[in-house]
N, C-alpha and C. Protein backbone atom coordinates (compact mmCIF):
# COMPACT_ATOMS: atom_id res chain seq x y z
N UNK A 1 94.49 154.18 48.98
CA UNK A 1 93.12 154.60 49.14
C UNK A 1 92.34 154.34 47.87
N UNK A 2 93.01 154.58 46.43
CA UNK A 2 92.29 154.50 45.51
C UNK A 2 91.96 152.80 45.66
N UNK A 3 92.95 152.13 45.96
CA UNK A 3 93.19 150.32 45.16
C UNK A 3 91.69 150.19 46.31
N UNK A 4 91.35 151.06 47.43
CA UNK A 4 90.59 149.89 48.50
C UNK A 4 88.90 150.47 47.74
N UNK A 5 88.69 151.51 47.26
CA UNK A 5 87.29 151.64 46.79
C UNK A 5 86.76 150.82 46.01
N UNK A 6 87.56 150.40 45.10
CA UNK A 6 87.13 149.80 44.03
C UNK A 6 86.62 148.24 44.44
N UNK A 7 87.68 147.98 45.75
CA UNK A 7 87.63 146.65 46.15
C UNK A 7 86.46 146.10 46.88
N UNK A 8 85.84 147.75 47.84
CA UNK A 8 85.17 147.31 48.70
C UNK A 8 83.76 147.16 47.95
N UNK A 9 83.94 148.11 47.24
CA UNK A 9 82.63 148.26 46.01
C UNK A 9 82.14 146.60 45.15
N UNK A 10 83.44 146.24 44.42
CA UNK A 10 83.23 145.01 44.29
C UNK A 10 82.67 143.95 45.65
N UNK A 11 83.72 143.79 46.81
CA UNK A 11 82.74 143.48 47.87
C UNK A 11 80.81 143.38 47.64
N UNK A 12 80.83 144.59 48.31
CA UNK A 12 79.47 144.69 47.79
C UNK A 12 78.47 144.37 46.83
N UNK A 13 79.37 144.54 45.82
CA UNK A 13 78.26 143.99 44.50
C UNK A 13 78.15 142.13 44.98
N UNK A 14 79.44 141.70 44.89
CA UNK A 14 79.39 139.96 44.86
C UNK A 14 78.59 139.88 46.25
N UNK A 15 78.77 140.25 47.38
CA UNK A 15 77.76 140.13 48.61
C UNK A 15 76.41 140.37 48.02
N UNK A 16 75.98 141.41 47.41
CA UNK A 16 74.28 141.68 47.20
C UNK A 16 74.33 140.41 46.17
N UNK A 17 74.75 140.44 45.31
CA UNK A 17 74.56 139.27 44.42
C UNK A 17 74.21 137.71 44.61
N UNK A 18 75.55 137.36 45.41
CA UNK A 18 74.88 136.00 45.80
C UNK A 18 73.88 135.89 46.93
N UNK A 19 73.52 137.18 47.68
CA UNK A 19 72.39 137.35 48.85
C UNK A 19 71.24 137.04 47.51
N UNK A 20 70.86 137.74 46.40
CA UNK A 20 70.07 137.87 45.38
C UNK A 20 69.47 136.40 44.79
N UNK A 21 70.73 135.45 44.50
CA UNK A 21 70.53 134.54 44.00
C UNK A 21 70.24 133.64 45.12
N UNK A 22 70.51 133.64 46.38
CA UNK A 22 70.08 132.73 47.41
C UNK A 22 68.97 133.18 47.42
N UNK A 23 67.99 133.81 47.79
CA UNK A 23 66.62 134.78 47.67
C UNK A 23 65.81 134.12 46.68
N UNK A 24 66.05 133.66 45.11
CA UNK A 24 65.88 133.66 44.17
C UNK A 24 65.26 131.96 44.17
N UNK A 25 66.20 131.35 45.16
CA UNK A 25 65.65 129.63 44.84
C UNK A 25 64.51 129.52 44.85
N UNK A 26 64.11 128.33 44.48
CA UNK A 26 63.06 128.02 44.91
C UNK A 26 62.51 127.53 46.25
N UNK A 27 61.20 127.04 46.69
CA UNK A 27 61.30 126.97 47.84
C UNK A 27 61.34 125.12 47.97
N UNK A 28 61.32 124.77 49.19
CA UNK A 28 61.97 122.84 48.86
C UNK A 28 60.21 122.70 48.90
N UNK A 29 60.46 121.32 48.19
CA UNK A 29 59.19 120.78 47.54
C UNK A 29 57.57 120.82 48.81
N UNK A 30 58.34 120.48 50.11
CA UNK A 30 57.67 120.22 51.21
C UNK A 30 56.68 121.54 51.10
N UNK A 31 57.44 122.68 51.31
CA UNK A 31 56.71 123.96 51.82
C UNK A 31 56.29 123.84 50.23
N UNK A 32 56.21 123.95 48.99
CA UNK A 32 55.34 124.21 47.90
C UNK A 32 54.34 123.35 47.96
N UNK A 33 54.39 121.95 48.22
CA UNK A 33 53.04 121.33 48.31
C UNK A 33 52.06 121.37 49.48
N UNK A 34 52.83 122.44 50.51
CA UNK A 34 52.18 123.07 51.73
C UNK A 34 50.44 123.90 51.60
N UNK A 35 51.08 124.64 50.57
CA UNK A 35 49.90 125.65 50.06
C UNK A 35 49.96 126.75 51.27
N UNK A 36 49.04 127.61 50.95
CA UNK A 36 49.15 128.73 51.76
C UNK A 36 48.86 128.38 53.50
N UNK A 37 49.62 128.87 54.24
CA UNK A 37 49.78 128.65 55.93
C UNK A 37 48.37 128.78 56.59
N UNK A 38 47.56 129.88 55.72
CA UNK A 38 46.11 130.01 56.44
C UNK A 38 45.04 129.36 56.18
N UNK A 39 45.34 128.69 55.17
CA UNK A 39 44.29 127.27 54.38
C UNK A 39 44.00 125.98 54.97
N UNK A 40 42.85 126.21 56.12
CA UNK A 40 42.26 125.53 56.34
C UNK A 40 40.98 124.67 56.23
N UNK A 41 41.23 124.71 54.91
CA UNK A 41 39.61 124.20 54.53
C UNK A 41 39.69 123.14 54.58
N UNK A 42 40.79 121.98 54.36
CA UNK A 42 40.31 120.35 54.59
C UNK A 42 40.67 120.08 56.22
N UNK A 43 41.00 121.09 57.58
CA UNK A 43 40.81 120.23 59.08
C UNK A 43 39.57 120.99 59.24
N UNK A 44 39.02 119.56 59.83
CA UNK A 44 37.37 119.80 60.35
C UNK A 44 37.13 121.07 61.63
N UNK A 45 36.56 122.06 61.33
CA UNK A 45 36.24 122.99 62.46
C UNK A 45 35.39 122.44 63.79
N UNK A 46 35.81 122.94 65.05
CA UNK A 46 35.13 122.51 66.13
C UNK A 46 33.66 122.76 65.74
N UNK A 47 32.77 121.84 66.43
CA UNK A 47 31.33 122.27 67.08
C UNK A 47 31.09 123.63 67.59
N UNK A 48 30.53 124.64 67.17
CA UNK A 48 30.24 125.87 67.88
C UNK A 48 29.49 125.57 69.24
N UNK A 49 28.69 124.95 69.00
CA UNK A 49 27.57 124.49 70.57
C UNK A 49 28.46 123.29 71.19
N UNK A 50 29.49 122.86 71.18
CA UNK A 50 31.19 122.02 72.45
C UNK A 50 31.51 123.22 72.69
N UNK A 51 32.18 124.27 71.80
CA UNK A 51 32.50 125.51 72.62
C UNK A 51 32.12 125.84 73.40
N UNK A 52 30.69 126.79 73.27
CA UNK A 52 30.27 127.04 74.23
C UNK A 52 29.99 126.34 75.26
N UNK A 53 29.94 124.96 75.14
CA UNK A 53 29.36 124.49 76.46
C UNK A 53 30.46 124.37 77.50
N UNK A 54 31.86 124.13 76.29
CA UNK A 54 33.37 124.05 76.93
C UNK A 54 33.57 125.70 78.20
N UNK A 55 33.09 126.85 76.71
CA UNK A 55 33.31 127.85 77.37
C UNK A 55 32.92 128.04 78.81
N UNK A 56 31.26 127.60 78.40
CA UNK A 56 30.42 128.11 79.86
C UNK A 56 31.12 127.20 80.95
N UNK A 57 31.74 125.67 80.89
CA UNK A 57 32.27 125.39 82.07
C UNK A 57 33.34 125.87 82.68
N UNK A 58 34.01 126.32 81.55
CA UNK A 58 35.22 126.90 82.19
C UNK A 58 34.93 128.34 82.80
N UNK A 59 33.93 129.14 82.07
CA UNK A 59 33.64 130.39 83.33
C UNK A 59 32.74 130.05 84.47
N UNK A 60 32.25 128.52 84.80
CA UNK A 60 31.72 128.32 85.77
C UNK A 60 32.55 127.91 86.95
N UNK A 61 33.69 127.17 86.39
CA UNK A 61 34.62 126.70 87.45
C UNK A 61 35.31 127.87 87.69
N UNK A 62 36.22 128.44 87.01
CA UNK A 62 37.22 129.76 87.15
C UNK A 62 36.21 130.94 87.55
N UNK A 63 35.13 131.22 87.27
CA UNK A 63 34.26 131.95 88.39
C UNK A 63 33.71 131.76 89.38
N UNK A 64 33.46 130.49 89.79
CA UNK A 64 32.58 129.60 90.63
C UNK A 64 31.39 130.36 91.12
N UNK A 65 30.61 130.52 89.97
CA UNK A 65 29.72 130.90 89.22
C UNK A 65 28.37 130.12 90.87
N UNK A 66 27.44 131.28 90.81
CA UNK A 66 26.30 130.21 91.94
C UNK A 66 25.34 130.21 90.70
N UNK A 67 24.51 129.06 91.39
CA UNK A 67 23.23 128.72 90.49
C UNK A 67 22.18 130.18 90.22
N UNK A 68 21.97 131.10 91.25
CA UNK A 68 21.56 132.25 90.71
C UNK A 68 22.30 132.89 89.60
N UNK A 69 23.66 132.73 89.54
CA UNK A 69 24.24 133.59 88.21
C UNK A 69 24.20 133.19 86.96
N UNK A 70 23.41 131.39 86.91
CA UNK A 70 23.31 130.67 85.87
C UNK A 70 22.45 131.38 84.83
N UNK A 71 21.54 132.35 85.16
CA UNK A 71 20.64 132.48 83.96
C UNK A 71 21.51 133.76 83.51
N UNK A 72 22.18 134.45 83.93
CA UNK A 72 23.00 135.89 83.64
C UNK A 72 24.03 135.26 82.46
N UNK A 73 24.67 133.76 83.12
CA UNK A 73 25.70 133.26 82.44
C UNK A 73 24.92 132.64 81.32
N UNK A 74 23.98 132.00 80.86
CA UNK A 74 23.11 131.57 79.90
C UNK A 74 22.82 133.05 78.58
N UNK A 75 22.43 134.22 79.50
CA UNK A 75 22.13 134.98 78.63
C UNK A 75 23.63 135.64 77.56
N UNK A 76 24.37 136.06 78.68
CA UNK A 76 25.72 136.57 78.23
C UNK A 76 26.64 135.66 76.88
N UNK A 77 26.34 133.79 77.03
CA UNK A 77 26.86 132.78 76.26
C UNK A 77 25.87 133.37 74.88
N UNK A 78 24.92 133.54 75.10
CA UNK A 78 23.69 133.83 74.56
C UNK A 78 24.25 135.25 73.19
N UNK A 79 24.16 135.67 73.95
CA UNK A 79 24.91 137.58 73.63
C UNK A 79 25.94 137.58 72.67
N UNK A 80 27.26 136.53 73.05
CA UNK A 80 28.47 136.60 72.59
C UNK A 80 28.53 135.23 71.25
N UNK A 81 27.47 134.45 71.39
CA UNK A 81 28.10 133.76 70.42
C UNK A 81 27.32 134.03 68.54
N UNK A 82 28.53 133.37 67.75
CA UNK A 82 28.31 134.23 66.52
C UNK A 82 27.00 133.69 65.51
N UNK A 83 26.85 134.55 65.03
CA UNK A 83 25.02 134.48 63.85
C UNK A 83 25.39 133.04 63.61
N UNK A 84 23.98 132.51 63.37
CA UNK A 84 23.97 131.48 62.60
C UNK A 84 24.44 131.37 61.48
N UNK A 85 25.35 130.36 60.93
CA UNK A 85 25.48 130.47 59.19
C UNK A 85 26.91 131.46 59.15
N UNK A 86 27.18 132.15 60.25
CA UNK A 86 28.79 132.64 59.68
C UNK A 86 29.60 132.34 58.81
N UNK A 87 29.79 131.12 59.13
CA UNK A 87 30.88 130.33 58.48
C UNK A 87 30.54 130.11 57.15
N UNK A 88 29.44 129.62 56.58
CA UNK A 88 29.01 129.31 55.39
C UNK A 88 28.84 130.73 54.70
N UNK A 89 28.61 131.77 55.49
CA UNK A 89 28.33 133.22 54.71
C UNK A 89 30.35 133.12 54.31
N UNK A 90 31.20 133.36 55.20
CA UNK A 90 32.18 133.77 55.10
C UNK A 90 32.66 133.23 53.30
N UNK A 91 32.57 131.82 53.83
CA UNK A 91 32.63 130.89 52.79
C UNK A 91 32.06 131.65 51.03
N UNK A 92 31.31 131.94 51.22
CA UNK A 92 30.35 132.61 50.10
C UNK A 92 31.17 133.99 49.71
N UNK A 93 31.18 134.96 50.43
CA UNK A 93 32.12 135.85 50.17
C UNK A 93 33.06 135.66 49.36
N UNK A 94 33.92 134.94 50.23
CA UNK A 94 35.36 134.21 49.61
C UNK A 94 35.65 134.20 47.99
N UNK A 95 34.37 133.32 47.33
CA UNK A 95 34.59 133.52 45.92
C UNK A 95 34.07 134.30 45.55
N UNK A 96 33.18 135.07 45.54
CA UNK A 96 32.77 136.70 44.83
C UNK A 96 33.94 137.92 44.99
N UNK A 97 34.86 137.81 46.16
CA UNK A 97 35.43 138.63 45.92
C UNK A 97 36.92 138.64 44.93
N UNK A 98 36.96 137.87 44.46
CA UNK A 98 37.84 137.84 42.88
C UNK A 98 36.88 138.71 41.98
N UNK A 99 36.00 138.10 42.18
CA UNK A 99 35.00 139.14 40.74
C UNK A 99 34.94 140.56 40.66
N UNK A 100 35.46 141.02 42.02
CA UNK A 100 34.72 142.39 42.56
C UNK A 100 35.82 143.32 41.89
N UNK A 101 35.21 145.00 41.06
CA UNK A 101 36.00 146.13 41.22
C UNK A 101 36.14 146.09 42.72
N UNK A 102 37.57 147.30 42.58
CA UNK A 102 38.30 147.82 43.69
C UNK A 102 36.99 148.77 44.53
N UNK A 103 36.30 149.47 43.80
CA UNK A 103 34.92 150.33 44.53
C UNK A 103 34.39 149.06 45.05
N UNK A 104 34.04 147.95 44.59
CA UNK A 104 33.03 147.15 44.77
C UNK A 104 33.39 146.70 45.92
N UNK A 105 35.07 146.53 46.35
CA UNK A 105 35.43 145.66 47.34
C UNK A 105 35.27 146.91 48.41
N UNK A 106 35.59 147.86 48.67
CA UNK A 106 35.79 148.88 49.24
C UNK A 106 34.64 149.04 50.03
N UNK A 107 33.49 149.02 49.33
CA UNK A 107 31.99 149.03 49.98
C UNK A 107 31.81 147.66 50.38
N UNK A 108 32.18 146.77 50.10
CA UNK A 108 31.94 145.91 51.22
C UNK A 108 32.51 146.09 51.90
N UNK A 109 33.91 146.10 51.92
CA UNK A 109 34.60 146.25 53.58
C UNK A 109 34.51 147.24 54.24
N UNK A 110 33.51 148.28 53.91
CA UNK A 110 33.08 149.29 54.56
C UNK A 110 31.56 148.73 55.06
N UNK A 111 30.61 147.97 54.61
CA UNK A 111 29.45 147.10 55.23
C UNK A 111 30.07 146.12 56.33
N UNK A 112 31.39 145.83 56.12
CA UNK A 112 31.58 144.58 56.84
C UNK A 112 32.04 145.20 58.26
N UNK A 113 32.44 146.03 57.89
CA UNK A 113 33.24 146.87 59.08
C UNK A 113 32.44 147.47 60.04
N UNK A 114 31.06 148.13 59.67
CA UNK A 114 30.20 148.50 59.90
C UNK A 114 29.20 147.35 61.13
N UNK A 115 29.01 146.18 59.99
CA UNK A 115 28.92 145.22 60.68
C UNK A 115 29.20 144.85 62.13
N UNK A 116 30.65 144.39 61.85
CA UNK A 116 31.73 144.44 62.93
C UNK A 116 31.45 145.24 64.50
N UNK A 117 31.21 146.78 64.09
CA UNK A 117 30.47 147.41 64.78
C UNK A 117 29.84 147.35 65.88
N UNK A 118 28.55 146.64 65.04
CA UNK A 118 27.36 146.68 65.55
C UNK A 118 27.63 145.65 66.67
N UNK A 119 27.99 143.95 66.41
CA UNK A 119 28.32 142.88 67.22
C UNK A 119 29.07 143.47 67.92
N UNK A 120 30.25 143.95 67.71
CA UNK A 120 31.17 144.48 68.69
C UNK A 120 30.06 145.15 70.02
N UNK A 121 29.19 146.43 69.36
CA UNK A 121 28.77 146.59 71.11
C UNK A 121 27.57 146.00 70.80
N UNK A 122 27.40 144.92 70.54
CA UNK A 122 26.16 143.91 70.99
C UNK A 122 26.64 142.88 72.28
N UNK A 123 28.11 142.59 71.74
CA UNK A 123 28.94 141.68 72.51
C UNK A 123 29.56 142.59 74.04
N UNK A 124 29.89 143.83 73.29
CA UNK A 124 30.01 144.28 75.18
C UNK A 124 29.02 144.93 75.94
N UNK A 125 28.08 144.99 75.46
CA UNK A 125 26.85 144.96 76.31
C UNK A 125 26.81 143.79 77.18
N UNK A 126 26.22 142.41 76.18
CA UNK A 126 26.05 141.37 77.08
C UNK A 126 27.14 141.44 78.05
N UNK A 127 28.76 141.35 77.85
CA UNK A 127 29.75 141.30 78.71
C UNK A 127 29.04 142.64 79.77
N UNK A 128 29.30 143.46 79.37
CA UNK A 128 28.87 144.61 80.92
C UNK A 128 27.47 143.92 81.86
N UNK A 129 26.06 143.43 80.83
CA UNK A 129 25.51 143.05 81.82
C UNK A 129 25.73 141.69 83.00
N UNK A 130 27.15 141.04 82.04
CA UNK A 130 26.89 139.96 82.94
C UNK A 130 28.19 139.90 84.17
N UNK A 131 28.87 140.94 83.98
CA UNK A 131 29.92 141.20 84.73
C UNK A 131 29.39 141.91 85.89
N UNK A 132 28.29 142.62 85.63
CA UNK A 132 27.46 143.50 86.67
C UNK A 132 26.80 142.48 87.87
N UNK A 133 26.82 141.30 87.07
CA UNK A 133 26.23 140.09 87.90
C UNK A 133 27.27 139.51 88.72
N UNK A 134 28.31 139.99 88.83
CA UNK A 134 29.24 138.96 89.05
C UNK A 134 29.93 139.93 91.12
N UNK A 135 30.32 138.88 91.62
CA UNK A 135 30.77 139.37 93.03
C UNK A 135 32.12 140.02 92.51
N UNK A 136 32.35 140.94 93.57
CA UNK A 136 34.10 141.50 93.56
C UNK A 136 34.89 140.29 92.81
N UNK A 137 34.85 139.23 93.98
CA UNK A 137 36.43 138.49 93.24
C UNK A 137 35.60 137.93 92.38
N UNK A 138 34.77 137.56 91.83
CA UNK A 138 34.75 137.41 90.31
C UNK A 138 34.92 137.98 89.40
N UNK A 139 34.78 139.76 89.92
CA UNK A 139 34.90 140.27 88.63
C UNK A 139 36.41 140.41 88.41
N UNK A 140 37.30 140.12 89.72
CA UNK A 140 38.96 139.96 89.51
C UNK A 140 39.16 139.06 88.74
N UNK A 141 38.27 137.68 89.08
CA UNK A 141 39.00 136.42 88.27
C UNK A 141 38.67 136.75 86.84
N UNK A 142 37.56 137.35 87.28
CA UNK A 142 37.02 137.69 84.71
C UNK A 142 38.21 138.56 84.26
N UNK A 143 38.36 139.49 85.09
CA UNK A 143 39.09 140.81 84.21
C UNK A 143 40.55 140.15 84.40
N UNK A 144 40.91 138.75 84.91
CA UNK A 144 42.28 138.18 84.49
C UNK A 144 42.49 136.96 83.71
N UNK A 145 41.12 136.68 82.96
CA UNK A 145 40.97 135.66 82.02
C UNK A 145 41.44 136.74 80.67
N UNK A 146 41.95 135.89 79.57
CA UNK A 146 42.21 136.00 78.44
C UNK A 146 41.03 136.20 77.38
N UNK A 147 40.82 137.17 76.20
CA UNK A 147 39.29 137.59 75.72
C UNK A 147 38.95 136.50 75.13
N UNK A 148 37.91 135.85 75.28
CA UNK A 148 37.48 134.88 74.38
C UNK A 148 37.69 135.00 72.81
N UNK A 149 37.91 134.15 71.90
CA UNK A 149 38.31 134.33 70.49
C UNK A 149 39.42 134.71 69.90
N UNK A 150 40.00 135.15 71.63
CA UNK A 150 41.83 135.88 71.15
C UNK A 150 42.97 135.16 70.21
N UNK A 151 43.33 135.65 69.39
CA UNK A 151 44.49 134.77 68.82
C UNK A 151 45.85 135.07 69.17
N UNK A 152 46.25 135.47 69.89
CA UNK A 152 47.39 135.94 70.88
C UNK A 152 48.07 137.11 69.58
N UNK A 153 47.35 137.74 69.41
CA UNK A 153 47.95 139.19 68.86
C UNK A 153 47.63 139.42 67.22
N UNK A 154 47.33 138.04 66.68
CA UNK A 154 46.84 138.09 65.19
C UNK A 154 45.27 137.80 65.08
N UNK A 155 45.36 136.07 66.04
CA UNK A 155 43.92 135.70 66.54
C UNK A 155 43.72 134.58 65.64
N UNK A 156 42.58 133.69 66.22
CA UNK A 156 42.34 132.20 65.59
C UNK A 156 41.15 131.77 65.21
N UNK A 157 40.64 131.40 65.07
CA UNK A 157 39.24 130.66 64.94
C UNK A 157 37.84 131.56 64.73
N UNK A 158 36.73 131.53 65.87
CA UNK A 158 36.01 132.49 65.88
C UNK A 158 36.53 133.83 66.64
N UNK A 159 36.21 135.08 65.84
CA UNK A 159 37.03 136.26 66.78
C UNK A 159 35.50 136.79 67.51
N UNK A 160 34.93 136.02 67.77
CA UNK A 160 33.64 136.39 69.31
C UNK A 160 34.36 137.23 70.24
N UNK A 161 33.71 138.45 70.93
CA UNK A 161 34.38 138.82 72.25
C UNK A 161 33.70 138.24 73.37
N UNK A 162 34.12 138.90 74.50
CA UNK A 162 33.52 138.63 75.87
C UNK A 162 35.05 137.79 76.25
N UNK A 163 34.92 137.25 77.76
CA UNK A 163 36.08 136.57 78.14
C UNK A 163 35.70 135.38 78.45
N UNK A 164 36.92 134.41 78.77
CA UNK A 164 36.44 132.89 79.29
C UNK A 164 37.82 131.90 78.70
């Protein structure tokens, strides 16, 4: 009993150890000249106005949408898509916030959040009014479309709501 403590103990140490030093490599050259996974600043971003026009066909076909619901569906595209200049604001942010105290950052992401907010029920408004427009089985086929902007649980691109 005594000879096996000592042994298993050693065990352990040489197991954490070389787990430690495998941990420790570096990473292969490929993934270091990768740069960070979310750094997309040199692939070109879609057209916001192809989206939508992509969007609106696809809730015209998968709703089969009548020409009376066209101006409901005009307004709602209308409703849900994001401020002008987003992207270039985001952009702007980006480097001021290195500069920022911890208060400093805090109140923004308490403006931003705030923000957030507001679009949020700006965006399900339009969605309620234009779903109100919509027949029974349309409003089946909407409420089994996927949310527009979804990134399947983290999310991608523009995070716009409404569906399509």
């Amino acid at each position: 009993m005594k000879f096996t403590t000592p042994l298993l103990l050693s065990g352990a140490i040489l197991t954490l150890g070389l787990g430690g030093a495998a941990i420790a490599q570096p990473a292969p050259a490929a993934m270091q000249d990768a740069g960070p996974r979310h750094d997309r600043g040199d692939r070109p971003h879609r057209d916001p106005a192809e989206m939508t026009a992509r969007r609106a066909q696809h809730l015209r076909d998968a709703l089969q949408l009548t020409a009376n619901q066209e101006p409901a569906l005009n307004a709602f595209l209308q409703s849900v898509a994001p401020p002008a200049g987003w992207r270039d604001k985001m952009r702007e942010h980006r480097g001021e916030r290195a500069a920022l105290t911890t208060p400093q950052r805090l109140d923004r992401m308490k403006a931003h959040m705030a923000d957030r907010q507001v679009q949020f029920a700006r965006r399900a408004d339009a969605t309620m009014r234009f779903y109100s427009q919509l027949s029974p089985s349309q409003k089946k086929a909407f409420d089994a479309m996927r949310p527009m902007g979804g990134r399947g649980g983290k999310g991608g691109g523009h995070r716009g709501g409404g569906h399509g």
